[in-house]
N, C-alpha and C. Protein backbone atom coordinates (compact mmCIF):
# COMPACT_ATOMS: atom_id res chain seq x y z
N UNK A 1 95.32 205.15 -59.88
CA UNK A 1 94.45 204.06 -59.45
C UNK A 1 95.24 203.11 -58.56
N UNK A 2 94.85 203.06 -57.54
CA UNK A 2 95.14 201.87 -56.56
C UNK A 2 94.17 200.59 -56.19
N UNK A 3 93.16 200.39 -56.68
CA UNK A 3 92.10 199.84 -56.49
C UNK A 3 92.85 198.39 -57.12
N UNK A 4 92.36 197.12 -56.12
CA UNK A 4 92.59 195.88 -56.81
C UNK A 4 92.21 195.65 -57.88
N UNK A 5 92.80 194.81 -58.97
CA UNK A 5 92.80 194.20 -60.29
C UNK A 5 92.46 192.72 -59.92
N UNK A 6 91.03 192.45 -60.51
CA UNK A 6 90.65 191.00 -60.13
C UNK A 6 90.91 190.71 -62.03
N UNK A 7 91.60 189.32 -62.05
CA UNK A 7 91.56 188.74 -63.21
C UNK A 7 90.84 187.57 -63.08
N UNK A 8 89.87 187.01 -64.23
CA UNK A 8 89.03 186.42 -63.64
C UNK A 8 89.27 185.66 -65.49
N UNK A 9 88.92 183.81 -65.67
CA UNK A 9 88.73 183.40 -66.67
C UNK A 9 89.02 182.00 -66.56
N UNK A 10 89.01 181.42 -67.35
CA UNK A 10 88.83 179.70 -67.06
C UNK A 10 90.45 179.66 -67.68
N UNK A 11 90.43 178.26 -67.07
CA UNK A 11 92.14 177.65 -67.40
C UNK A 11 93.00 178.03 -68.31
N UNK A 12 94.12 178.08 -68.36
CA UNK A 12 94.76 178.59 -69.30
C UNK A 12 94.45 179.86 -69.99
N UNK A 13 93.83 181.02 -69.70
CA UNK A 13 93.92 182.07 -70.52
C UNK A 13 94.70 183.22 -70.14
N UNK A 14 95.85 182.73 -69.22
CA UNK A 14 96.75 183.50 -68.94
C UNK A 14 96.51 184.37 -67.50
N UNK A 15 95.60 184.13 -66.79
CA UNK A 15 95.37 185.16 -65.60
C UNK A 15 96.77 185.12 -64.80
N UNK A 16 97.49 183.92 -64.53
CA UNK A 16 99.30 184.48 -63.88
C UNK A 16 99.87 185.30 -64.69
N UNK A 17 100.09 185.12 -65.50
CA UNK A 17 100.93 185.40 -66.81
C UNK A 17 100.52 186.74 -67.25
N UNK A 18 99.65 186.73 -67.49
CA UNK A 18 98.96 188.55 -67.70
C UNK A 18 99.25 189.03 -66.49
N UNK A 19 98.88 188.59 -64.94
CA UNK A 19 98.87 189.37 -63.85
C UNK A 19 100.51 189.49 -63.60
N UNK A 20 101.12 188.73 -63.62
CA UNK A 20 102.49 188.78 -63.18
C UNK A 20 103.35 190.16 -64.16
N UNK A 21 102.90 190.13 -65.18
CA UNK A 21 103.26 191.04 -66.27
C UNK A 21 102.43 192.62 -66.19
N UNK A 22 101.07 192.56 -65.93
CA UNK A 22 100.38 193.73 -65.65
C UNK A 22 100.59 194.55 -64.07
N UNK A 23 101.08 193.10 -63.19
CA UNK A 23 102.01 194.02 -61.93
C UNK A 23 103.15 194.92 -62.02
N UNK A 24 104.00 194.53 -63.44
CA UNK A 24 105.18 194.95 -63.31
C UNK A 24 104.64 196.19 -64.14
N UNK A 25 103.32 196.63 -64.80
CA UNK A 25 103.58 197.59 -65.25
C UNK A 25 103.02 198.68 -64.94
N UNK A 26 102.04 198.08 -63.78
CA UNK A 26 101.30 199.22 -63.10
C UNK A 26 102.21 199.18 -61.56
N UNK A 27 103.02 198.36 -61.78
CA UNK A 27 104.37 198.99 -59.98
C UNK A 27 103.18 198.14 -58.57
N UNK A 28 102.25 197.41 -59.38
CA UNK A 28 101.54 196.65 -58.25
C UNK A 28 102.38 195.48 -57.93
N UNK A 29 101.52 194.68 -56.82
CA UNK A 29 102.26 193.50 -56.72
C UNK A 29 101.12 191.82 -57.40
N UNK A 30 101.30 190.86 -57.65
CA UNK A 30 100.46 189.96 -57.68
C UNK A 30 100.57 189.20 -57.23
N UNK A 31 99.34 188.75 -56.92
CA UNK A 31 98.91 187.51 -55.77
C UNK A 31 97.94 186.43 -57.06
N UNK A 32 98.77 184.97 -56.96
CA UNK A 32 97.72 183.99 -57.58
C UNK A 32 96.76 183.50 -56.48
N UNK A 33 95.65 183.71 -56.43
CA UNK A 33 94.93 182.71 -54.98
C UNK A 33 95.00 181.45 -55.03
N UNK A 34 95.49 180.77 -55.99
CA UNK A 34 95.62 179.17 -56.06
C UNK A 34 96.91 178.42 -55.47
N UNK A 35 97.98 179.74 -55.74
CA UNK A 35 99.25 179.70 -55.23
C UNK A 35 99.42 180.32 -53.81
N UNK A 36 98.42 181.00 -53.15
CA UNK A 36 98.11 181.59 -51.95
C UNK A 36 97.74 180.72 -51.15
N UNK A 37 97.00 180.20 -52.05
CA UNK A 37 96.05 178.72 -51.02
C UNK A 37 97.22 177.19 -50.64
N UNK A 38 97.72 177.04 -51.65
CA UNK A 38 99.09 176.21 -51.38
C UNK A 38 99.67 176.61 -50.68
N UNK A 39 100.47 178.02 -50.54
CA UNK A 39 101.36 178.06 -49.69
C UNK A 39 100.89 178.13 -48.26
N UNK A 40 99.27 178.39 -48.08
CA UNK A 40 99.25 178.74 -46.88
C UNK A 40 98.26 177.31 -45.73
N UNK A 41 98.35 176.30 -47.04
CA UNK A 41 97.38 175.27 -46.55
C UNK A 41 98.30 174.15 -46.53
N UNK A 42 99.50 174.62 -47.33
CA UNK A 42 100.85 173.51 -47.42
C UNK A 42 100.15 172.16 -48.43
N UNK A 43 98.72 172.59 -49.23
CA UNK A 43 98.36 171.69 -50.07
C UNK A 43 98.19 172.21 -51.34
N UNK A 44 98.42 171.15 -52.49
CA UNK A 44 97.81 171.33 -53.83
C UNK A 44 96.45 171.52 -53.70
N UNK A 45 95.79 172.13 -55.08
CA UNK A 45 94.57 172.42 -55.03
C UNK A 45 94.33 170.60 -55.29
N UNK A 46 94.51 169.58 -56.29
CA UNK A 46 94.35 168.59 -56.11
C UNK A 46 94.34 168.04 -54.99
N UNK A 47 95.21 168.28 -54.15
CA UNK A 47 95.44 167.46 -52.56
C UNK A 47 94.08 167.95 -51.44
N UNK A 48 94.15 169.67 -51.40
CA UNK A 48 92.64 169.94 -51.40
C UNK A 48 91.73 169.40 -51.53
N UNK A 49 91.28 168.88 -52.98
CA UNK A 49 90.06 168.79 -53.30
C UNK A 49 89.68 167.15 -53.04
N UNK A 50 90.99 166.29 -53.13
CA UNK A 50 90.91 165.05 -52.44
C UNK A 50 90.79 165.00 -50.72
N UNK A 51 90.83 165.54 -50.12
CA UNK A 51 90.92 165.55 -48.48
C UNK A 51 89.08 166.33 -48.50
N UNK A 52 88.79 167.57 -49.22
CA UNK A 52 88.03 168.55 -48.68
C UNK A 52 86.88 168.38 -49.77
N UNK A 53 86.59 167.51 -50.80
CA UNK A 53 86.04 168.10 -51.99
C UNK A 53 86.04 169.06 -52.62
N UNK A 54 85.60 169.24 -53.31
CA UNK A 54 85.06 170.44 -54.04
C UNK A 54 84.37 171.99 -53.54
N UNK A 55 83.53 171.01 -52.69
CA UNK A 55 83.10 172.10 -51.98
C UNK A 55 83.82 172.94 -50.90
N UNK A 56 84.60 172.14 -50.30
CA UNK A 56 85.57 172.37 -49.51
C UNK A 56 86.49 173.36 -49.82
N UNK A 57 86.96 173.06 -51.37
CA UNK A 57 87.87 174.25 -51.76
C UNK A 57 87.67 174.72 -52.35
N UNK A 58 85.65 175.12 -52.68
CA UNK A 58 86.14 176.56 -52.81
C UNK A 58 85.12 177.55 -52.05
N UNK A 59 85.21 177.09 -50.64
CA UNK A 59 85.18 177.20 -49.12
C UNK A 59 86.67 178.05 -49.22
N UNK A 60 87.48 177.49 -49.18
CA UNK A 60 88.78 178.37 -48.94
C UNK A 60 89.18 179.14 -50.31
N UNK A 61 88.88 179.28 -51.25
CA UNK A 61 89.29 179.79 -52.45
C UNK A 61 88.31 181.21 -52.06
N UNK A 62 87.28 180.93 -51.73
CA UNK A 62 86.48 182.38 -51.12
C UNK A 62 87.40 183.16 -50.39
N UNK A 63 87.53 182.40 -48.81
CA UNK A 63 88.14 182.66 -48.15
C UNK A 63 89.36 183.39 -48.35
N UNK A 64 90.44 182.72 -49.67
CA UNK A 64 91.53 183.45 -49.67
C UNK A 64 91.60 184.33 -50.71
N UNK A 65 90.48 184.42 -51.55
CA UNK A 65 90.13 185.73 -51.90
C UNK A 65 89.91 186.89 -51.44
N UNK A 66 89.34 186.73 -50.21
CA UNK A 66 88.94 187.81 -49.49
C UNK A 66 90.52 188.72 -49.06
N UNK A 67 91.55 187.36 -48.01
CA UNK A 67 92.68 187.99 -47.53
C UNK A 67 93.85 188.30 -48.01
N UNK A 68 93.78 188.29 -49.94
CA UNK A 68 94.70 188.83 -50.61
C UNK A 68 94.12 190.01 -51.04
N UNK A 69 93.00 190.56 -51.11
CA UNK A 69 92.76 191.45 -51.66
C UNK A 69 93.11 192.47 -50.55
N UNK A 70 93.73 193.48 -51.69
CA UNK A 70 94.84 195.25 -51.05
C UNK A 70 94.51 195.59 -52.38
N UNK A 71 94.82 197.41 -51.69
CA UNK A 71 94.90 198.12 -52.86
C UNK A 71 96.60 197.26 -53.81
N UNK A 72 96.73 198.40 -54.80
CA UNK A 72 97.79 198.36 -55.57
C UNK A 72 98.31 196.65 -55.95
N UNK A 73 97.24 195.46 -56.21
CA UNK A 73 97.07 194.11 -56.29
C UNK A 73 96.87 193.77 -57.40
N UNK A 74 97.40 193.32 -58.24
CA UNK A 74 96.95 192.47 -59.28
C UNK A 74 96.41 191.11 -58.80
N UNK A 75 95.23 190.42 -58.56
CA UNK A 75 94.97 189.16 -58.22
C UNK A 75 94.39 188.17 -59.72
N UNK A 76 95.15 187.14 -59.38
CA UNK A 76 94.66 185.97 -60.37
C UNK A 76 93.96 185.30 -59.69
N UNK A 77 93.24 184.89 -60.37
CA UNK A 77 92.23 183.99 -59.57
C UNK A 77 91.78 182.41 -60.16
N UNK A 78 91.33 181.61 -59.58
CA UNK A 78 90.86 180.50 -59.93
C UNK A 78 89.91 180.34 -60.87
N UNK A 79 89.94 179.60 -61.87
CA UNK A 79 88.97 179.82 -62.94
C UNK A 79 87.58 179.51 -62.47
N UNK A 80 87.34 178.50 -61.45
CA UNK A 80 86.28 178.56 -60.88
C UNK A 80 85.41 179.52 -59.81
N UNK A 81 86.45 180.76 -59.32
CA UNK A 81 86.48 181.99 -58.06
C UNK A 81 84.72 182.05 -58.92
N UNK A 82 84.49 182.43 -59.97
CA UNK A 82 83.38 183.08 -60.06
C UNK A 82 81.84 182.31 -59.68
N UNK A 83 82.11 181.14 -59.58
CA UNK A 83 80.90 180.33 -59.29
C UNK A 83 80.17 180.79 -58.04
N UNK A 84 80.92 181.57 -57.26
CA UNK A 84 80.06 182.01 -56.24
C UNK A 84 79.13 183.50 -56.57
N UNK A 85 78.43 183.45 -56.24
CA UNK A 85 77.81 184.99 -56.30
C UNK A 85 78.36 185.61 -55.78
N UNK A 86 78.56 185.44 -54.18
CA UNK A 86 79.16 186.37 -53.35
C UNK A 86 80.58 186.79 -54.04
N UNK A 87 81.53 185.56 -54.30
CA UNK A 87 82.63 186.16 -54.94
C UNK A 87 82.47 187.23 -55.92
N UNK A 88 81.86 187.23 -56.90
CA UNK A 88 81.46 187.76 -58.21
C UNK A 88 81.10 189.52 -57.51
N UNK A 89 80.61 189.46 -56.56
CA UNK A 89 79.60 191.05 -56.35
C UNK A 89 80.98 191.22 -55.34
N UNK A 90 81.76 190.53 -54.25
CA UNK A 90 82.62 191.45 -53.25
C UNK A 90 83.87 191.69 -54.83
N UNK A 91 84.23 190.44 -56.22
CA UNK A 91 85.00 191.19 -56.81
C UNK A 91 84.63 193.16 -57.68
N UNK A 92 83.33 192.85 -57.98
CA UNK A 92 83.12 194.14 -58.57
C UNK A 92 83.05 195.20 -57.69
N UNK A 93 82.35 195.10 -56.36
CA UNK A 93 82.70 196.08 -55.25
C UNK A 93 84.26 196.43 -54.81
N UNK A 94 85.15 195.64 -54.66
CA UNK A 94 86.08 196.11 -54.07
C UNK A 94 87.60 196.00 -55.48
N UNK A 95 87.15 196.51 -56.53
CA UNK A 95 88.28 196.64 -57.59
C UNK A 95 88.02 196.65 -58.96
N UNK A 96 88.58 196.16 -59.56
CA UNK A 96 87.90 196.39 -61.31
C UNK A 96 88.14 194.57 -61.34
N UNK A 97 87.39 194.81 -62.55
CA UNK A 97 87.35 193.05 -62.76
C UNK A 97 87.63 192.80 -64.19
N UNK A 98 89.04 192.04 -64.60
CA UNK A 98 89.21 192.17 -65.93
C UNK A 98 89.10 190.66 -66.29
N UNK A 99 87.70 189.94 -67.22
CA UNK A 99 87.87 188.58 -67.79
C UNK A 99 89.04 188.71 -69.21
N UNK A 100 89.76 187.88 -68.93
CA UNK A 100 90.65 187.50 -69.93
C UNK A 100 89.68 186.28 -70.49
N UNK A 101 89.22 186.64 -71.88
CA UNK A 101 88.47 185.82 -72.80
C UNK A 101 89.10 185.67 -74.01
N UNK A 102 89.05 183.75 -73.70
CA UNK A 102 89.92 183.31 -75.18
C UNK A 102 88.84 181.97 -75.21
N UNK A 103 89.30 181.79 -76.86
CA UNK A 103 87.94 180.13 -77.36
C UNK A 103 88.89 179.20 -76.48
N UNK A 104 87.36 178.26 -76.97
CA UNK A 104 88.20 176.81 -76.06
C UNK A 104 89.20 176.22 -76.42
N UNK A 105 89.46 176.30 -78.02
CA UNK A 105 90.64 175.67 -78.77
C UNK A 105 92.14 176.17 -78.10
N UNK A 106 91.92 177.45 -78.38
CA UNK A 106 92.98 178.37 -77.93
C UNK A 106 93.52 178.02 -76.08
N UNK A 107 92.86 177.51 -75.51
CA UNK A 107 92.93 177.11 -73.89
C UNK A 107 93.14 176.05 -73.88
N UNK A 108 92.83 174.86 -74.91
CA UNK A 108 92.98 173.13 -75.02
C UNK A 108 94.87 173.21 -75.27
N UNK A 109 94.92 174.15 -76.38
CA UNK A 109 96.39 174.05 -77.27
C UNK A 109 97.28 174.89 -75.70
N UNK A 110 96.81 175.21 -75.01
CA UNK A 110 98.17 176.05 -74.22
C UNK A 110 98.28 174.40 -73.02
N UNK A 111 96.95 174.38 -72.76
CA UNK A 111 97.03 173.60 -71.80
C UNK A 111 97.76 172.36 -72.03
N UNK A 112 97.54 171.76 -73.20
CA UNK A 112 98.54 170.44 -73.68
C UNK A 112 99.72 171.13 -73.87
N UNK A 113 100.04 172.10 -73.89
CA UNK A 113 101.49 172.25 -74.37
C UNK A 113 101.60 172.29 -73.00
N UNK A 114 101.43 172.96 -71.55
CA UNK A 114 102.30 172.91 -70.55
C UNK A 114 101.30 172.40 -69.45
N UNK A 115 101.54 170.66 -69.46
CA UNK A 115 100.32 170.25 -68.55
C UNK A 115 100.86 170.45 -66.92
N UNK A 116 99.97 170.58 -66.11
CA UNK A 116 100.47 170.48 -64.93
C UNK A 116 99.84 169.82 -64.22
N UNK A 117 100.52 168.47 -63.52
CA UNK A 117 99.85 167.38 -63.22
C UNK A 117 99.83 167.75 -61.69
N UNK A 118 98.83 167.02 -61.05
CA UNK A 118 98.42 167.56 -59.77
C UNK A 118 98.22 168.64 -59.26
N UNK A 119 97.96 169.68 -60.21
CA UNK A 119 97.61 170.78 -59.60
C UNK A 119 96.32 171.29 -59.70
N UNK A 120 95.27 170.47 -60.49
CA UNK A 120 94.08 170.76 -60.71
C UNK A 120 93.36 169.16 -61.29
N UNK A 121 92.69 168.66 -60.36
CA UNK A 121 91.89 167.69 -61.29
C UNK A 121 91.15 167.56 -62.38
N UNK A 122 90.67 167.14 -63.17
CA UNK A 122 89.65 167.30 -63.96
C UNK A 122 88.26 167.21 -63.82
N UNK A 123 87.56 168.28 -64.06
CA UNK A 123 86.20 168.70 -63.63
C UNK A 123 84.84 167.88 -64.25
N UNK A 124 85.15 167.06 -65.34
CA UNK A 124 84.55 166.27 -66.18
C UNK A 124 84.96 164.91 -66.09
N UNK A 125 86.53 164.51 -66.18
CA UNK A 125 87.16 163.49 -66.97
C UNK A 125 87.16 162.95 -68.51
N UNK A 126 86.70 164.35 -69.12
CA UNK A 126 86.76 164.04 -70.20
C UNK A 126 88.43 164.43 -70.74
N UNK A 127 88.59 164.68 -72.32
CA UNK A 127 89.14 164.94 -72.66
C UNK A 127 89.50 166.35 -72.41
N UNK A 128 91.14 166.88 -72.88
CA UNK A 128 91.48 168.59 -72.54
C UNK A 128 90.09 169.20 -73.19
N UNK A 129 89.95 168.98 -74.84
CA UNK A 129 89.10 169.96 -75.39
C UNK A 129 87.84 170.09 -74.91
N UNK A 130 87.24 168.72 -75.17
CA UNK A 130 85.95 168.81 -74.49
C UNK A 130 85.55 169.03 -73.34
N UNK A 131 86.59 169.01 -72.30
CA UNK A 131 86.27 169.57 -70.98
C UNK A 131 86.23 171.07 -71.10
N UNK A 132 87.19 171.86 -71.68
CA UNK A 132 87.49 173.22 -71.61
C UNK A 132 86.34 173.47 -72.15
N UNK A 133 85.74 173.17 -73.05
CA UNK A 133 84.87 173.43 -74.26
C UNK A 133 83.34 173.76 -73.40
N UNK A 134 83.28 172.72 -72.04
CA UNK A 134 82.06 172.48 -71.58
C UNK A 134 82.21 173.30 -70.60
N UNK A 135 83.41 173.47 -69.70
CA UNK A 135 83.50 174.26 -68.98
C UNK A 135 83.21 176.13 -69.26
N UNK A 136 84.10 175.88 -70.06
CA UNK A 136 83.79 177.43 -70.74
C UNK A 136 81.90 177.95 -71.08
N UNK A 137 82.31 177.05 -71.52
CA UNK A 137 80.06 176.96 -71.92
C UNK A 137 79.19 177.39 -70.66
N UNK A 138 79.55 176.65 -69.48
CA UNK A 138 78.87 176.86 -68.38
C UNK A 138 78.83 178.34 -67.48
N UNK A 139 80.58 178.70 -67.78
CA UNK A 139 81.15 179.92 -67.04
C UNK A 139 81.07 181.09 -67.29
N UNK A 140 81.00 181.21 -69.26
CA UNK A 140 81.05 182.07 -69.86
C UNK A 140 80.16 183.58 -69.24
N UNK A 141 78.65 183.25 -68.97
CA UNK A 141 77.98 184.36 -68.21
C UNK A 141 78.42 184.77 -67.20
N UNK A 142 79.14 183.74 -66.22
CA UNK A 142 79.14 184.33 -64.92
C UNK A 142 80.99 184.93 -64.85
N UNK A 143 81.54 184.90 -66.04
CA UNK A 143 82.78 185.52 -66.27
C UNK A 143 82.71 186.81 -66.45
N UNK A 144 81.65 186.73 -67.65
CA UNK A 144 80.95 188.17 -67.77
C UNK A 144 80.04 188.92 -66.78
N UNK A 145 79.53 188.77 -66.44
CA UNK A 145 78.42 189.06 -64.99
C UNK A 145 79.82 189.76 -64.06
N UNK A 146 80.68 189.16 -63.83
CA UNK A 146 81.96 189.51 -63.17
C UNK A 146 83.00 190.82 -63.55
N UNK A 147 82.72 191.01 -64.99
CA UNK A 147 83.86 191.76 -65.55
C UNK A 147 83.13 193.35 -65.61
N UNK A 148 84.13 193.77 -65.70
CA UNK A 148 84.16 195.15 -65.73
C UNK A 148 84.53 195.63 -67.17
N UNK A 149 85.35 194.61 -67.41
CA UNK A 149 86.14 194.76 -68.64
C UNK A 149 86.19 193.04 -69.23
N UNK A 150 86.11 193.21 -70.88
CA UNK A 150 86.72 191.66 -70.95
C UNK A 150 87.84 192.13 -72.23
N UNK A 151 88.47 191.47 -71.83
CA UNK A 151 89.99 191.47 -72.90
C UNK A 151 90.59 190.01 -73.66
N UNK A 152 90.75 190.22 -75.29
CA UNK A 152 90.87 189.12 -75.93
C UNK A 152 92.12 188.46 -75.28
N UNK A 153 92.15 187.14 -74.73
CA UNK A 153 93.28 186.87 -74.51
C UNK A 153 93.77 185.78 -75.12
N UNK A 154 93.55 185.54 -76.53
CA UNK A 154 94.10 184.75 -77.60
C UNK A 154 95.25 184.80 -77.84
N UNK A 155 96.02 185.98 -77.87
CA UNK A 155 97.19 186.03 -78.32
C UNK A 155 98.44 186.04 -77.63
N UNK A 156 99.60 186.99 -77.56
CA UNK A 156 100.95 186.74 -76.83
C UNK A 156 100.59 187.48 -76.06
N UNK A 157 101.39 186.96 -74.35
CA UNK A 157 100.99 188.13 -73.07
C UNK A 157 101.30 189.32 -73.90
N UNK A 158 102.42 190.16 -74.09
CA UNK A 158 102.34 191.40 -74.40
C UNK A 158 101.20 192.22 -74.95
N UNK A 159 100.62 191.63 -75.48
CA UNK A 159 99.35 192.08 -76.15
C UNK A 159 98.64 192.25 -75.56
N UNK A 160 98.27 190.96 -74.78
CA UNK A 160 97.46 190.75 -73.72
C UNK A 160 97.24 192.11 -72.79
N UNK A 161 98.44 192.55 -72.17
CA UNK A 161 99.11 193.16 -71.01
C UNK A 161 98.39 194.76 -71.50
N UNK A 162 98.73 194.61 -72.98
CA UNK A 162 98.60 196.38 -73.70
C UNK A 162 96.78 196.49 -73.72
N UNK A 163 95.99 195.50 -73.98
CA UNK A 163 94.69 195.26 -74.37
C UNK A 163 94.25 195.74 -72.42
N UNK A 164 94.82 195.17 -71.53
CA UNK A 164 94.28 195.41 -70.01
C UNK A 164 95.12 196.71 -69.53
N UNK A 165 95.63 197.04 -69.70
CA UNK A 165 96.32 198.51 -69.38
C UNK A 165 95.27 199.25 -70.17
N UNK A 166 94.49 199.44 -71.28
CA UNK A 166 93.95 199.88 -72.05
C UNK A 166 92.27 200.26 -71.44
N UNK A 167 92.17 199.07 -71.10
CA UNK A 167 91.05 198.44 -70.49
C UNK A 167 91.07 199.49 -69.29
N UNK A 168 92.28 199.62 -68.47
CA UNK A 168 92.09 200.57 -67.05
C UNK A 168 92.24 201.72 -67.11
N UNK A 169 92.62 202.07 -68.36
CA UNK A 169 93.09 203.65 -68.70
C UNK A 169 91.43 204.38 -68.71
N UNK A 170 90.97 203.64 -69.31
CA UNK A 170 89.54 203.69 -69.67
C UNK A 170 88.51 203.92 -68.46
N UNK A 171 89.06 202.94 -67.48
CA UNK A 171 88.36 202.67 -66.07
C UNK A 171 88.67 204.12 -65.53
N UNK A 172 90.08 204.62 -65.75
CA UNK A 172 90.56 205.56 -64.85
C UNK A 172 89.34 207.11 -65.53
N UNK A 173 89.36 206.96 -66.38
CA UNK A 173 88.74 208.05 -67.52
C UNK A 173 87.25 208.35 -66.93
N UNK A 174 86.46 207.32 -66.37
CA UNK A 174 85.14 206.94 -66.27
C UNK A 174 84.71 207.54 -65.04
């Protein structure tokens, strides 16, 4: 299989971290589009979304979805990539689509443990939990609508990594 690997899931459920780890074991390479979009806009997605709105970025989050995707790719993606339709149907057309699905608790506790300031605003202004909590609520269908596959991603990457290798062995089988 050479076909792109879209990882697709809301904050914190590991889509670098699984992808960076599921590149090394399928000999692909990975691309974060959030980290694609920085390097190639010379802005934070915060700095983005203050200059461009919201809408603005994810105007280019489309966009740089489109020009990372290659075969032999692990792509991470923005937890928001799926809000588009179009995104959602060019990810299932052009690769497999794996949601990494974990509860909101489980995404509140990673996210306070390693916050990263300016790199994503807050979509509510509420609190970590209750934002994740609401966010997740809203996304949950169109994560699924997206996936090809969904994989628990509660636990340690390794697991993670064995649960989506599993997931494509399966794809390859089909």
């Amino acid at each position: 299989m050479t076909q792109p690997i879209f990882l697709v899931g809301p904050r914190a459920c590991g889509k670098t971290t699984v992808g960076d780890a599921l590149a090394q074991a399928t000999g692909f390479t990975c691309i974060d589009t959030d980290h694609w979009l920085a390097a190639h806009t010379g802005m934070t997605v915060a700095e983005i979304v203050e200059k461009e709105g919201w809408d603005g970025f994810r105007r280019r989050e489309s966009e740089a979805l489109r020009a990372v995707t290659a075969a032999s790719t692990v792509i991470a993606t923005g937890g928001g990539m799926v809000l588009s339709e179009a995104n959602r149907q060019f990810m299932r057309e052009h690769g497999v689509v794996i949601y990494l699905s974990a509860p909101a608790h489980v995404l509140a506790l990673r996210l306070a443990a390693v916050p990263e300031p300016g790199q994503r605003p807050t979509l509510t202004g509420k609190t970590i939990i209750d934002e994740v909590s609401e966010v997740l609520a809203e996304r949950e269908t169109l994560y699924r609508a997206a996936a090809h596959h969904v994989v628990d991603a509660a636990g340690e990457r390794d697991a993670i990594v064995t649960r989506a290798l599993a997931a494509l062995h399966l794809a390859q089988a089909s």
